[in-house]
Protein backbone atom coordinates (compact mmCIF):
# COMPACT_ATOMS: atom_id res chain seq x y z
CA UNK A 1 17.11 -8.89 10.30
CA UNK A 2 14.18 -10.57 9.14
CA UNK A 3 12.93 -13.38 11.82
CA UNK A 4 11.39 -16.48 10.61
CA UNK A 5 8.18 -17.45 9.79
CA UNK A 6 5.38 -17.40 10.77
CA UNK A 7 4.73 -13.93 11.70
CA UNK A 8 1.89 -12.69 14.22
CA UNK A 9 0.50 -9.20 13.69
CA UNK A 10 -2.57 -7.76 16.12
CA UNK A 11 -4.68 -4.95 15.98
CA UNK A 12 -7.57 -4.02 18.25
CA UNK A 13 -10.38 -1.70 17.36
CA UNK A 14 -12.95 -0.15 20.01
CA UNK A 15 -16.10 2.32 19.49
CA UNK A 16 -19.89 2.54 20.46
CA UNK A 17 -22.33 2.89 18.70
CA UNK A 18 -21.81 6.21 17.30
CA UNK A 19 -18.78 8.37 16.34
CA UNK A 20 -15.29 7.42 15.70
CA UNK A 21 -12.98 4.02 15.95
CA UNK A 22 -9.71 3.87 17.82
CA UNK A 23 -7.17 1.58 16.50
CA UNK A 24 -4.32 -0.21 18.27
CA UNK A 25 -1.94 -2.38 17.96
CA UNK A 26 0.71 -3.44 20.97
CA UNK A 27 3.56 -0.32 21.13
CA UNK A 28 1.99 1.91 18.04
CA UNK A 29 0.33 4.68 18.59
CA UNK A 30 -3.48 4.54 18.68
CA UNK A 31 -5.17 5.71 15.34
CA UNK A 32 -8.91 7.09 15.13
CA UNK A 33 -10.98 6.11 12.00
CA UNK A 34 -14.60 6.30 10.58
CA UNK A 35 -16.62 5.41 8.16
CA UNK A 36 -16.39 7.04 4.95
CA UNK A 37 -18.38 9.54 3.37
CA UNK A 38 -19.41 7.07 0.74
CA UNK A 39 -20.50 5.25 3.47
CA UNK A 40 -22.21 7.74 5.84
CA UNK A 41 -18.83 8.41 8.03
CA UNK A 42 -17.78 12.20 8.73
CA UNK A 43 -14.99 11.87 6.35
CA UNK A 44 -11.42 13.76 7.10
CA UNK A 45 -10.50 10.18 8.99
CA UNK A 46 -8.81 7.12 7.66
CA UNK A 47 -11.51 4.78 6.92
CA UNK A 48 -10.64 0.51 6.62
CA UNK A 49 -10.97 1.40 3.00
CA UNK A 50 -8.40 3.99 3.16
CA UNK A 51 -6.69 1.96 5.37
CA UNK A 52 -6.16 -1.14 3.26
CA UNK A 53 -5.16 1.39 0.23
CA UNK A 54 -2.40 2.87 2.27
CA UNK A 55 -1.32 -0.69 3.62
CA UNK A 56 -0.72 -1.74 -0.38
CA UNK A 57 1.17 1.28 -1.37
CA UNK A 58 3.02 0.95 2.11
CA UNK A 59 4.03 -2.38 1.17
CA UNK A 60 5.04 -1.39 -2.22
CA UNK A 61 7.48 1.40 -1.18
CA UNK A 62 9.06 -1.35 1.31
CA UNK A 63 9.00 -4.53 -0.94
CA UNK A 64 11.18 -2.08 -3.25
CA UNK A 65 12.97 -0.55 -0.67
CA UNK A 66 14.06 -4.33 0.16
CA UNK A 67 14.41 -5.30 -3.35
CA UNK A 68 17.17 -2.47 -4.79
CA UNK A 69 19.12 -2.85 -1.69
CA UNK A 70 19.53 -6.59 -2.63
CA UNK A 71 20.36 -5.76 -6.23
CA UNK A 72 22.35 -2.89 -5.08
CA UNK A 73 20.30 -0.23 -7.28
CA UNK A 74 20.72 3.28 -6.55
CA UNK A 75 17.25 5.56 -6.55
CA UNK A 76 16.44 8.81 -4.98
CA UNK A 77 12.68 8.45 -4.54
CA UNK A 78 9.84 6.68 -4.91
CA UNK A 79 5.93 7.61 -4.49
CA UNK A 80 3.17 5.33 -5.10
CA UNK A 81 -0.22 6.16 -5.09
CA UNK A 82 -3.05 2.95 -4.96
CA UNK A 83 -6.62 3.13 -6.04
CA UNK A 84 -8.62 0.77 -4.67
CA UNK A 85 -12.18 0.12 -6.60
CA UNK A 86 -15.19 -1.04 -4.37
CA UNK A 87 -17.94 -2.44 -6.08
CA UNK A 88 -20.91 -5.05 -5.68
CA UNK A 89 -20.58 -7.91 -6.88
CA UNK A 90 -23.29 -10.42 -6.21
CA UNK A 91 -25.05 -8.41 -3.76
CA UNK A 92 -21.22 -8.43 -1.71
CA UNK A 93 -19.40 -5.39 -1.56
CA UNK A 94 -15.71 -6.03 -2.29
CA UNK A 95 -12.87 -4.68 -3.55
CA UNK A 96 -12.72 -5.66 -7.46
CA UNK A 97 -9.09 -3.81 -8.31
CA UNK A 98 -6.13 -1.90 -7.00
CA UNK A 99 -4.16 0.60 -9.09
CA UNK A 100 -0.83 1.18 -7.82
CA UNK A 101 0.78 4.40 -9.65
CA UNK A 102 4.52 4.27 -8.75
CA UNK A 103 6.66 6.99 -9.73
CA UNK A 104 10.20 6.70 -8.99
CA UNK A 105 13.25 9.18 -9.09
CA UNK A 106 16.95 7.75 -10.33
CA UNK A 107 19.69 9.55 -11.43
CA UNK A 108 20.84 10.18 -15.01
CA UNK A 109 22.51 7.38 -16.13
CA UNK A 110 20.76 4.92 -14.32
CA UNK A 111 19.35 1.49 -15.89
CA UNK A 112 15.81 1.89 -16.76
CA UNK A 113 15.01 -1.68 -17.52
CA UNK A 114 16.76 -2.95 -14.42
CA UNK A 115 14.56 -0.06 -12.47
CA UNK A 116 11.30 -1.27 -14.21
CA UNK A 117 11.68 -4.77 -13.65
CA UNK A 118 12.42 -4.08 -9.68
CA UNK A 119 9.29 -2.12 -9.83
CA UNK A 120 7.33 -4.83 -11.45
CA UNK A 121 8.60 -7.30 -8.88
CA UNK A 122 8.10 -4.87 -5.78
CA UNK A 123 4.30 -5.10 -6.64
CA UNK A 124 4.62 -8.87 -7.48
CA UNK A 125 6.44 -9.68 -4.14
CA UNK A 126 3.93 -7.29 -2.11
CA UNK A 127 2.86 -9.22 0.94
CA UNK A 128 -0.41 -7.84 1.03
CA UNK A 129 -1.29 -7.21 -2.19
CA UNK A 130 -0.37 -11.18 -2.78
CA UNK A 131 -3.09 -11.56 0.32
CA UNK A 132 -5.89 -10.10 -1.85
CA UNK A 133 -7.99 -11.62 -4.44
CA UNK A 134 -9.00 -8.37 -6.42
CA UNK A 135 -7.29 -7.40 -9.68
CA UNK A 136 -3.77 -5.51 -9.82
CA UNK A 137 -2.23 -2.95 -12.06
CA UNK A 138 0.80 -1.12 -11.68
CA UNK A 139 1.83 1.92 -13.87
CA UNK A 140 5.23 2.76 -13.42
CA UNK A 141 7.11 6.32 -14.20
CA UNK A 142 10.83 6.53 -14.03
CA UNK A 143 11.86 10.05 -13.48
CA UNK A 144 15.15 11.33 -13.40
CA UNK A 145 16.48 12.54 -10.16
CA UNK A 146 17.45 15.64 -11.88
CA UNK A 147 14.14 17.20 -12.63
C-alpha cells in the first residue's frame, strides 16, 4: 500500500579523513563506500557514482515491477544494467547521460508491443531517473522465457 505524499527518505554518511564511508539510513543495514578508482578511491566498494547507477536501474526493475502488475502482464525476468557517463562540463563534473540496458524474459506467446511499451514507461515513470537532469536512453531486449 502506497502512503501518500510527500515522502521523507534519510541517509547519513560518516568517515575521517582517510579510508572508507559508512552509510546509513534508519533500520537498513549500514553500507561502506569509497571513492572510486577514477577518482583515487581503493576501488572493490560502491562509490556515490556507483551508487546513483544502481539506484536508477533499482528503480527501473520496480517502476516495472509496479507497472505489469497493474496491466496484469505476465514476465519471468527482467535485468537492467545503467551506464552512467561523468563528464566536465563547464569546469563542473556531472553526470551528462544514463544508459539503461533492460533485458526482459516473457514467455512464448506473450505480447511484445504491450511488453515494450511497459518497458518504455517503467523508465519514463522512474522516480529517480525523472529527479535527474542528464540525458536518458533505454535499449530494450525481449527474450523469451524459453531460452
Amino acid at each position: 500500500m502506497m502512503h501518500p505524499f510527500p515522502h521523507t527518505y534519510i541517509a547519513s554518511a560518516r568517515g575521517g579523513n582517510t579510508g572508507s564511508t559508512m552509510l546509513a539510513s534508519p533500520q537498513l543495514p549500514e553500507l561502506e563506500s569509497a571513492a572510486p578508482p577514477e577518482f583515487g578511491g581503493p576501488g572493490g566498494l560502491w562509490s556515490p557514482e556507483t551508487l546513483l547507477c544502481a539506484s536508477l536501474a533499482d528503480c527501473f526493475v520496480l517502476s516495472f515491477r509496479a507497472l505489469s502488475r497493474a496491466a496484469r502482464f505476465e514476465w519471468t525476468n527482467l535485468e537492467c544494467r545503467v551506464e552512467g557517463l561523468l563528464e566536465r562540463v563547464e569546469h563542473v563534473s556531472r553526470f551528462t547521460s544514463f544508459r539503461t540496458f533492460a533485458r526482459l524474459a516473457v514467455a512464448d506467446g506473450t505480447d511484445l508491443d504491450k511488453a515494450r511499451a511497459l518497458l518504455e514507461k517503467a523508465e519514463q515513470s522512474c522516480l529517480i531517473a525523472n529527479s535527474l537532469s542528464a540525458e536518458r536512453h533505454l535499449q530494450a531486449e525481449i527474450v523469451s522465457a524459453d531460452n
